[in-house]
Protein backbone atom coordinates (compact mmCIF):
# COMPACT_ATOMS: atom_id res chain seq x y z
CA UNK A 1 166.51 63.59 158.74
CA UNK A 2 163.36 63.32 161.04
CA UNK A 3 160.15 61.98 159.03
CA UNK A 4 157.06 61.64 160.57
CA UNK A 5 153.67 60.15 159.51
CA UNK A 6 150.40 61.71 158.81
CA UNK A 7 147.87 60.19 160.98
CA UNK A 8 143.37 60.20 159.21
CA UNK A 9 142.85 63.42 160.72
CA UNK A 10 145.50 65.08 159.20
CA UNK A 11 145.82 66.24 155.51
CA UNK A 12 148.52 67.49 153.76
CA UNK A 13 146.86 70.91 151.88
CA UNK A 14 148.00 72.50 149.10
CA UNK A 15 149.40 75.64 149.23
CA UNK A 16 147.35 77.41 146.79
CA UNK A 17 144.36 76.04 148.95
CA UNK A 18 145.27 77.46 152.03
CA UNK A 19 145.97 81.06 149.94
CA UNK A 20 142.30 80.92 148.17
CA UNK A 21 140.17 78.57 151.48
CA UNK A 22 138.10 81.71 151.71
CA UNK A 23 136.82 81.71 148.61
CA UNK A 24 133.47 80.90 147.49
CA UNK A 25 132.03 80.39 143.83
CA UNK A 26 128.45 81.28 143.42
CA UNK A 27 125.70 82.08 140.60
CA UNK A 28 123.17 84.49 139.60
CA UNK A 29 121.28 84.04 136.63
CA UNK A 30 119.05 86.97 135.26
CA UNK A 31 116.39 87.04 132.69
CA UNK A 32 116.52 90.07 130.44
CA UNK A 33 113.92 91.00 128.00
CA UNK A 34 115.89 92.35 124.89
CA UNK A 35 113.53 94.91 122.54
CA UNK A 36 115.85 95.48 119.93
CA UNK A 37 116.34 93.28 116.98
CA UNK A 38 119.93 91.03 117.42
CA UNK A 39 121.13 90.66 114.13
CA UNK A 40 122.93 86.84 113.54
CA UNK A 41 126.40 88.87 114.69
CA UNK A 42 125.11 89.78 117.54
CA UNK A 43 123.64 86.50 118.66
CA UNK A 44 127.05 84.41 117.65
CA UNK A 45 128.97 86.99 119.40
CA UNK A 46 126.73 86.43 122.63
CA UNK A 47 127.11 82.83 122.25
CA UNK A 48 130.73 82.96 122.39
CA UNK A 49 130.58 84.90 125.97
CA UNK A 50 130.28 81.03 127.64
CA UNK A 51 132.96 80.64 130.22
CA UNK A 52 134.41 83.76 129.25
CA UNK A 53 135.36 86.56 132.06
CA UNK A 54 133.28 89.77 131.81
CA UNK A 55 136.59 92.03 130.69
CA UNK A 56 136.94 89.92 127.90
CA UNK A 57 132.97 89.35 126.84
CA UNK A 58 133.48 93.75 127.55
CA UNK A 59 136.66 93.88 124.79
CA UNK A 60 134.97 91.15 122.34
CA UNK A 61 132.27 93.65 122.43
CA UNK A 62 134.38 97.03 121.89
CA UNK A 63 136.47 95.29 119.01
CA UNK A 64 134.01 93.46 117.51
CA UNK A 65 131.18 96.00 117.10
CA UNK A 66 133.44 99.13 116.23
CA UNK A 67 130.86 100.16 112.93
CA UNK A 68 127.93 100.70 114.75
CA UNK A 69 128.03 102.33 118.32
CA UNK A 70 123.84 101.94 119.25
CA UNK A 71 124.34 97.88 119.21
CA UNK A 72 127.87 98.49 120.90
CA UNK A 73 126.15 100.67 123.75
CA UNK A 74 122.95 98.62 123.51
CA UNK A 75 124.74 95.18 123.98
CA UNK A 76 127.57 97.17 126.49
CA UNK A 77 124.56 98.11 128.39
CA UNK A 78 123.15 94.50 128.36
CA UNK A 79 125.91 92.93 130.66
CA UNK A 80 126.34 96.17 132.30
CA UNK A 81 122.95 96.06 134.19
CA UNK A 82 123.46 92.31 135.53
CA UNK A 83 126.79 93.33 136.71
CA UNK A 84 126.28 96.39 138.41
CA UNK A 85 123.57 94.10 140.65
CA UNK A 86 125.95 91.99 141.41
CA UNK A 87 128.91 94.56 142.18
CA UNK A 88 126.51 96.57 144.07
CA UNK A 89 124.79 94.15 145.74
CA UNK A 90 127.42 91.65 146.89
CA UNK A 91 130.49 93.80 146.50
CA UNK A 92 132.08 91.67 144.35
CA UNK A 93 135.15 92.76 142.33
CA UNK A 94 134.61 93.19 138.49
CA UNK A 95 137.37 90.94 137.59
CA UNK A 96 135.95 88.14 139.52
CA UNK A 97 132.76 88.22 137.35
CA UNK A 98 132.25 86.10 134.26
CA UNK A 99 129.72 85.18 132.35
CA UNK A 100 128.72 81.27 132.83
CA UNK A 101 126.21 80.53 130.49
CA UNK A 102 123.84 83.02 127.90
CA UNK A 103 120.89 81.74 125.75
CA UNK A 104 118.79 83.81 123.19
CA UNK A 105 115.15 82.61 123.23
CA UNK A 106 113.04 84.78 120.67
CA UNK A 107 109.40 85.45 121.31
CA UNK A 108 107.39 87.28 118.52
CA UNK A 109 104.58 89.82 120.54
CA UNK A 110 101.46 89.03 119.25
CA UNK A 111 98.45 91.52 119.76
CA UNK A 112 95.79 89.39 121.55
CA UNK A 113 93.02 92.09 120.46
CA UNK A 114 92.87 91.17 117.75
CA UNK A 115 91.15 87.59 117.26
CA UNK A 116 90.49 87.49 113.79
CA UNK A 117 94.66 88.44 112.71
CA UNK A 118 97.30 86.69 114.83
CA UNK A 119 99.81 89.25 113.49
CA UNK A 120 103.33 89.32 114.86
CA UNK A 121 103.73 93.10 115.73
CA UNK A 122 107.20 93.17 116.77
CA UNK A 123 110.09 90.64 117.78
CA UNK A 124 112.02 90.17 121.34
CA UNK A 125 114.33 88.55 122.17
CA UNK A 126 114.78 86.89 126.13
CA UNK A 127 118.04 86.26 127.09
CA UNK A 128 119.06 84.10 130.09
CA UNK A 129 122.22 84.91 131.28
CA UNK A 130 124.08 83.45 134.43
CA UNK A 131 126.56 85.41 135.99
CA UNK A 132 129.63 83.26 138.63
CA UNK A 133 131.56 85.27 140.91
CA UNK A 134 134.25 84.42 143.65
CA UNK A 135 134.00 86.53 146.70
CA UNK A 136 136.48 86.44 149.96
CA UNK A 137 134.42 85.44 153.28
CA UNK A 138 134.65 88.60 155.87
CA UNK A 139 138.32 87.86 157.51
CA UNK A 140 137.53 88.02 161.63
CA UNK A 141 139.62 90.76 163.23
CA UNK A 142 141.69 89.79 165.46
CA UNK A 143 141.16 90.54 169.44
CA UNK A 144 143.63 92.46 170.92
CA UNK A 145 146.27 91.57 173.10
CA UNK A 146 145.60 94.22 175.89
């Protein structure tokens, strides 16, 4: 049996890293102002979309949320924006979207015209919410032979 040596400038690669060497990992975090009132099931189901892939945040939401269908479509329609950007935008495949990190910040609106009474009118809610995505660099076509 004939062995030979690696010499520095070789490495010996993985197989899975040659398969997935065109892939890159990269972020977009968007800042959506929320109008509605999240009740405390909505925000704990939110906070459990960390790390999780958006088809699974997308059936958390449809199973979780089957009594009322306004907060289903109005929290459906809260990752649905961000991803669309992304999908349209970057062409990135919906199954290599997930959600990376989400955080609920409520701010109460107060009406500045009124000096005397700092009366909270209405709450909203900001939530921060980073989206990762793989995508596949362009592969170069290769020149023809003739």
């Amino acid at each position: 049996m004939n062995t030979k040596s690696l010499t520095k400038s070789q490495k010996l690669v993985n197989k899975r890293d040659k398969l997935d060497s065109n892939r890159t990992t990269k972020t977009k975090t968007f800042y959506i102002k929320y109008e509605k009132e999240l009740s405390v099931v909505d925000k704990i189901l939110l906070s459990t979309f960390q790390r999780k892939y958006l088809y699974h945040a997308i059936d958390d939401i449809l199973y979780f949320s089957k009594s009322t269908s306004i907060k289903q479509d109005n929290l459906l329609a809260l990752l649905y924006s961000p991803v669309l950007f992304v999908h349209n935008n970057f062409a990135i495949d919906f199954f290599d979207i997930w959600i990376n990190e989400i955080y609920i910040t409520r701010a109460p609106k107060h009406n500045k015209f009124l000096a005397n009474d700092n009366s909270i009118l209405e709450p909203f809610s900001y939530i921060t919410l980073t989206l990762s995505y793989t995508y596949k660099s362009p592969k170069k076509k290769p020149e023809s032979l003739w």
